[in-house]
C-alpha atoms as a PDB file:
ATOM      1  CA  UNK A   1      26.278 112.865  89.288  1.00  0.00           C
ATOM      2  CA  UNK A   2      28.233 111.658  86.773  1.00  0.00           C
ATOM      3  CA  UNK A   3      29.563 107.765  86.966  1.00  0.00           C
ATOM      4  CA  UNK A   4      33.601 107.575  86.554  1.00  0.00           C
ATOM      5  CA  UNK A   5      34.437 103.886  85.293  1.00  0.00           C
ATOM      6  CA  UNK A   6      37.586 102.482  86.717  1.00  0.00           C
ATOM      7  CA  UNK A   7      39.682  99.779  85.197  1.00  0.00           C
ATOM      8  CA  UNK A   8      41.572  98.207  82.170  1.00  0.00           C
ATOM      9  CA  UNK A   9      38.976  98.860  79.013  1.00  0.00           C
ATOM     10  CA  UNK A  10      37.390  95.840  77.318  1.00  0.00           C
ATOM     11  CA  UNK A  11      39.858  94.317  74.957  1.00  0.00           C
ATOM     12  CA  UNK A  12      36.551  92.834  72.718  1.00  0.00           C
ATOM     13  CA  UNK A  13      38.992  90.754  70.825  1.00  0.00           C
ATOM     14  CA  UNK A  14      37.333  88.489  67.944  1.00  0.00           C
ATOM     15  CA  UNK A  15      36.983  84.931  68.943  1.00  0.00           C
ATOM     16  CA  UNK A  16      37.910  83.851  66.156  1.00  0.00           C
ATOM     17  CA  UNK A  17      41.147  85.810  66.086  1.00  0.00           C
ATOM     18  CA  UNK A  18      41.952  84.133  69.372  1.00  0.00           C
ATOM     19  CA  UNK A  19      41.383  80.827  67.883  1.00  0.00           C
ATOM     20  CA  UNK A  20      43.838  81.644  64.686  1.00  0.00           C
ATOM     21  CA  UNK A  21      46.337  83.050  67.224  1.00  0.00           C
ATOM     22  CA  UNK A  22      46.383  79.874  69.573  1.00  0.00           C
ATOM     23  CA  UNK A  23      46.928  77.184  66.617  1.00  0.00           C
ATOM     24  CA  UNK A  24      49.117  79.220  64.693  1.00  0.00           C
ATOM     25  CA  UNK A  25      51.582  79.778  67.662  1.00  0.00           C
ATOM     26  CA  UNK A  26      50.355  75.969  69.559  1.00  0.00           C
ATOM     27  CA  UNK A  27      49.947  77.522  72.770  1.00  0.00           C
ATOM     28  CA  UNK A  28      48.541  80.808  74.827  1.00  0.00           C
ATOM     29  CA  UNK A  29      52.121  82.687  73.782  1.00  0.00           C
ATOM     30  CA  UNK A  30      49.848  84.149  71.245  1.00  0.00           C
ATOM     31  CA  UNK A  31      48.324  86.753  73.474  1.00  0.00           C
ATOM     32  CA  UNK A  32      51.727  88.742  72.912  1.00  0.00           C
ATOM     33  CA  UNK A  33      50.478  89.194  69.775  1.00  0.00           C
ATOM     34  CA  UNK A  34      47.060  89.839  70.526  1.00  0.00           C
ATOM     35  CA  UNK A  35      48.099  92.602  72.801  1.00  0.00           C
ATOM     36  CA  UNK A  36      46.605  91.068  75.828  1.00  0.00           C
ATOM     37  CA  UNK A  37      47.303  88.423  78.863  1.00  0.00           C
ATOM     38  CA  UNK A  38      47.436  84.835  78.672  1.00  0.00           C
ATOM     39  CA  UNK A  39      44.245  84.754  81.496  1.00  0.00           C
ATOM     40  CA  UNK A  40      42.346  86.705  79.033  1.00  0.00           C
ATOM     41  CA  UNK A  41      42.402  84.362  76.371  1.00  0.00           C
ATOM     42  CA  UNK A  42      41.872  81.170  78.956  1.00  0.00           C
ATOM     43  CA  UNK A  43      38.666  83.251  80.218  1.00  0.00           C
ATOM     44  CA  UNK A  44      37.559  83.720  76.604  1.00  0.00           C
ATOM     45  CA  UNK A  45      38.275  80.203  75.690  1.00  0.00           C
ATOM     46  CA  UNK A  46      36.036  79.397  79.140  1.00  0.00           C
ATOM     47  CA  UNK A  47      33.542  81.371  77.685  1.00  0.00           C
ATOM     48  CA  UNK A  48      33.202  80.126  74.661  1.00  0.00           C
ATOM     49  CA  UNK A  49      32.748  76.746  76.263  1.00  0.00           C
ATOM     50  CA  UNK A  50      36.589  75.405  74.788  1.00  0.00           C
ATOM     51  CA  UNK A  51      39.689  74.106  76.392  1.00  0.00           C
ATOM     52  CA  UNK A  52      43.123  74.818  75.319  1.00  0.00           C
ATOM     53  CA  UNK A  53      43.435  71.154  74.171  1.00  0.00           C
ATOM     54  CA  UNK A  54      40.031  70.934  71.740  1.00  0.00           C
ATOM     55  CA  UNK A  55      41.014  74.124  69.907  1.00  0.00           C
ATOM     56  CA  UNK A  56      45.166  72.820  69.298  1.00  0.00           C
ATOM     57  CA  UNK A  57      43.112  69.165  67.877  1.00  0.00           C
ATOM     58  CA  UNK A  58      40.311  70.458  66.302  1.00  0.00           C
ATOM     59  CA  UNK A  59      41.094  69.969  62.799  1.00  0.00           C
ATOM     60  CA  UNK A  60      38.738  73.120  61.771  1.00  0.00           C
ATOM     61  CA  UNK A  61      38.429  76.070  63.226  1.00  0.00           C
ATOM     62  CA  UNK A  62      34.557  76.724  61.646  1.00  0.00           C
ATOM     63  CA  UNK A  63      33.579  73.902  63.736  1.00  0.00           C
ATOM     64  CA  UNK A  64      35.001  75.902  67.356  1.00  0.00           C
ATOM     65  CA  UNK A  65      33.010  79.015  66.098  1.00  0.00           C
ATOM     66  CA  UNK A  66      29.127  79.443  67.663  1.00  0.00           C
ATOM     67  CA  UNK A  67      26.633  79.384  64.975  1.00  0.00           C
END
């Protein structure tokens, strides 16, 4: 029997494109441009073990990126 998946597809946006998104626009807005909801970058951001504030101060964005 063959398995039907249900659901909205994974977005798999780059990390780092969410991080270039958020400063350049200074707030979540940026999903708009991403293509995607506002959670979705917040649950990324989770992920990723950053806040909303540490990625608008951080004055690098290498230093946000894992490894």
């Amino acid at each position: 029997m063959k398995t039907v998946l249900r659901g909205r597809p994974s977005l798999d946006i780059d990390l780092a494109q969410i991080l270039k998104a958020v400063r350049d626009h200074g707030q979540v807005v940026a999903a708009r441009e991403l293509g995607c909801l506002d959670a979705y970058l917040h649950v990324r951001l989770k992920r990723a073990g950053l806040t909303l504030a540490e990625v608008l101060e951080a004055s690098n964005l290498e230093t946000l990126l894992p490894g």
